[in-house]
Protein backbone atom coordinates (compact mmCIF):
# COMPACT_ATOMS: atom_id res chain seq x y z
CA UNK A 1 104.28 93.06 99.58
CA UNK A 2 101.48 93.79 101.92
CA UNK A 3 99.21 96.32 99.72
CA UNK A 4 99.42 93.43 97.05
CA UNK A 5 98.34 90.26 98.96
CA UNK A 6 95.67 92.89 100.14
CA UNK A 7 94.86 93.77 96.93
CA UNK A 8 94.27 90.26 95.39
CA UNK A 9 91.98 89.06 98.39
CA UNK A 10 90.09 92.45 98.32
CA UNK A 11 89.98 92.22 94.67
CA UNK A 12 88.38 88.81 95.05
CA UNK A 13 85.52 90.33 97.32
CA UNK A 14 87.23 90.44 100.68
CA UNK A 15 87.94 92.95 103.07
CA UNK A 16 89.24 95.66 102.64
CA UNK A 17 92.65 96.42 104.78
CA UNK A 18 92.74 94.19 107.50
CA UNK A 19 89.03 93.75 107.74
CA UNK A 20 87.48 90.73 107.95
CA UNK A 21 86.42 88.87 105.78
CA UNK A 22 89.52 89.16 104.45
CA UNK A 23 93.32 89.22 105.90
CA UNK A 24 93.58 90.16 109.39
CA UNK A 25 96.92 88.77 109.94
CA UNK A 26 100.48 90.47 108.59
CA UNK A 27 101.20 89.02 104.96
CA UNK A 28 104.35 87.75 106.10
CA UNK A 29 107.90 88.60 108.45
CA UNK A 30 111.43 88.00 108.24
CA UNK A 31 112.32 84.60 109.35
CA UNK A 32 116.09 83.16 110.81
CA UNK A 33 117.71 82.19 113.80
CA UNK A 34 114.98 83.24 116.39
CA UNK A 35 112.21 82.27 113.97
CA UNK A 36 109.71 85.01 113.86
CA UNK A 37 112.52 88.05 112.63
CA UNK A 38 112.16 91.41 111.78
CA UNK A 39 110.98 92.42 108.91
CA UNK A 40 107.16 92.63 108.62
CA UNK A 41 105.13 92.30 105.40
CA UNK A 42 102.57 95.14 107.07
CA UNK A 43 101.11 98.10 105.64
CA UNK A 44 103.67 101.03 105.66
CA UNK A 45 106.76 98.84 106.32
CA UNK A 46 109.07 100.45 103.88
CA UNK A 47 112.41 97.96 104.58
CA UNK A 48 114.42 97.62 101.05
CA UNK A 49 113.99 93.82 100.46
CA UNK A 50 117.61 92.95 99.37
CA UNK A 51 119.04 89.54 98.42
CA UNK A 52 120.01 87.20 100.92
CA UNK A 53 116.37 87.70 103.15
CA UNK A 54 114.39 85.27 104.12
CA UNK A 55 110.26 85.51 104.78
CA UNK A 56 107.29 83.67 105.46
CA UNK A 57 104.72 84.38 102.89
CA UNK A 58 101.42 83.52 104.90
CA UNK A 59 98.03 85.33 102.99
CA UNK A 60 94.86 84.60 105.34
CA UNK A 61 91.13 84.53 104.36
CA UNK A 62 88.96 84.77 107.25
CA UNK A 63 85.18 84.45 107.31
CA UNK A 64 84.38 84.42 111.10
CA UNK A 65 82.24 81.92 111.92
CA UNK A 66 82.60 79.96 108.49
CA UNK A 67 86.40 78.98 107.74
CA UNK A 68 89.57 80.53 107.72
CA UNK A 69 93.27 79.59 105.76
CA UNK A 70 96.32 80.72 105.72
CA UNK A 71 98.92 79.33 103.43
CA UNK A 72 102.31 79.92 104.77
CA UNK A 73 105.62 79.08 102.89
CA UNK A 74 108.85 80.54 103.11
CA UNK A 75 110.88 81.80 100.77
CA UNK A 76 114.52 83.89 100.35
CA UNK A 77 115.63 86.63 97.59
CA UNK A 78 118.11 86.27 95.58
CA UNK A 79 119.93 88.18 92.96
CA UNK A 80 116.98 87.49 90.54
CA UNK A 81 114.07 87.85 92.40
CA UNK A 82 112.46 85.84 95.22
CA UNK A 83 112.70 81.59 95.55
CA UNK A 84 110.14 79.20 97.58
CA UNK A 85 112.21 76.91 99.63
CA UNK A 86 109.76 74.56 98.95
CA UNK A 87 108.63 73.71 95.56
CA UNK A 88 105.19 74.90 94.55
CA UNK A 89 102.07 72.62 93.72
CA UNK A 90 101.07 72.33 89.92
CA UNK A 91 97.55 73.07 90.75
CA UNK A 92 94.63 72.98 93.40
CA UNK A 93 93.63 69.58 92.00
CA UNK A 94 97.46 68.36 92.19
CA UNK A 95 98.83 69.63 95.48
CA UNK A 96 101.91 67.04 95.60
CA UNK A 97 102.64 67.08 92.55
C-alpha cells in the first residue's frame, strides 16, 4: 500500500521515499478500539491485509515552507476488496457532492 501511494506522488514529481517534497508521513495504520492500531501502511510492512481490517488511508504532500495536505479517510476490507466508510467526492470541483 505504501510503495504505491509513494509511487503516484513520486510519479507526479515528488520525493522520492519519504523525502520531502513528497510524503514524509506513513500512508496509513490500522484503526479500532484504541484509535491509532497496528498495522502500518510503511515501507517493508508485509502484514496480509485480510477482510474485516480497518485503516486510515492518509497520502501527504509536503513542500516545506509552501503548503502541505494530507487527505485522510478510513476505510475496511471486505470480501471484495477495500470500502471508504465515507462516500467519495465526484470530483475536485464537487467535493460534497
Amino acid at each position: 500500500m505504501d510503495a504505491a501511494a509513494r509511487k503516484v506522488i513520486t510519479d507526479a514529481g515528488f520525493g522520492p521515499d519519504y523525502k520531502v517534497p513528497g510524503l514524509p508521513h506513513r500512508t496509513g495504520h490500522g484503526i479500532g478500539l484504541d484509535g491509532h492500531e497496528w498495522t502500518n501502511f510503511v515501507r517493508g510492512n508485509k502484514t496480509p491485509i485480510q477482510p474485516g481490517m480497518c485503516f486510515s488511508d492518509e497520502p501527504t504532500i509536503v513542500i516545506y515552507g509552501e503548503f502541505g495536505i494530507r487527505l485522510e479517510d478510513c476505510l475496511y476490507i471486505t470480501d471484495k476488496g477495500p470500502k471508504f466508510f465515507t462516500e467519495q467526492s465526484p470530483s475536485i470541483d464537487k467535493p460534497f457532492g
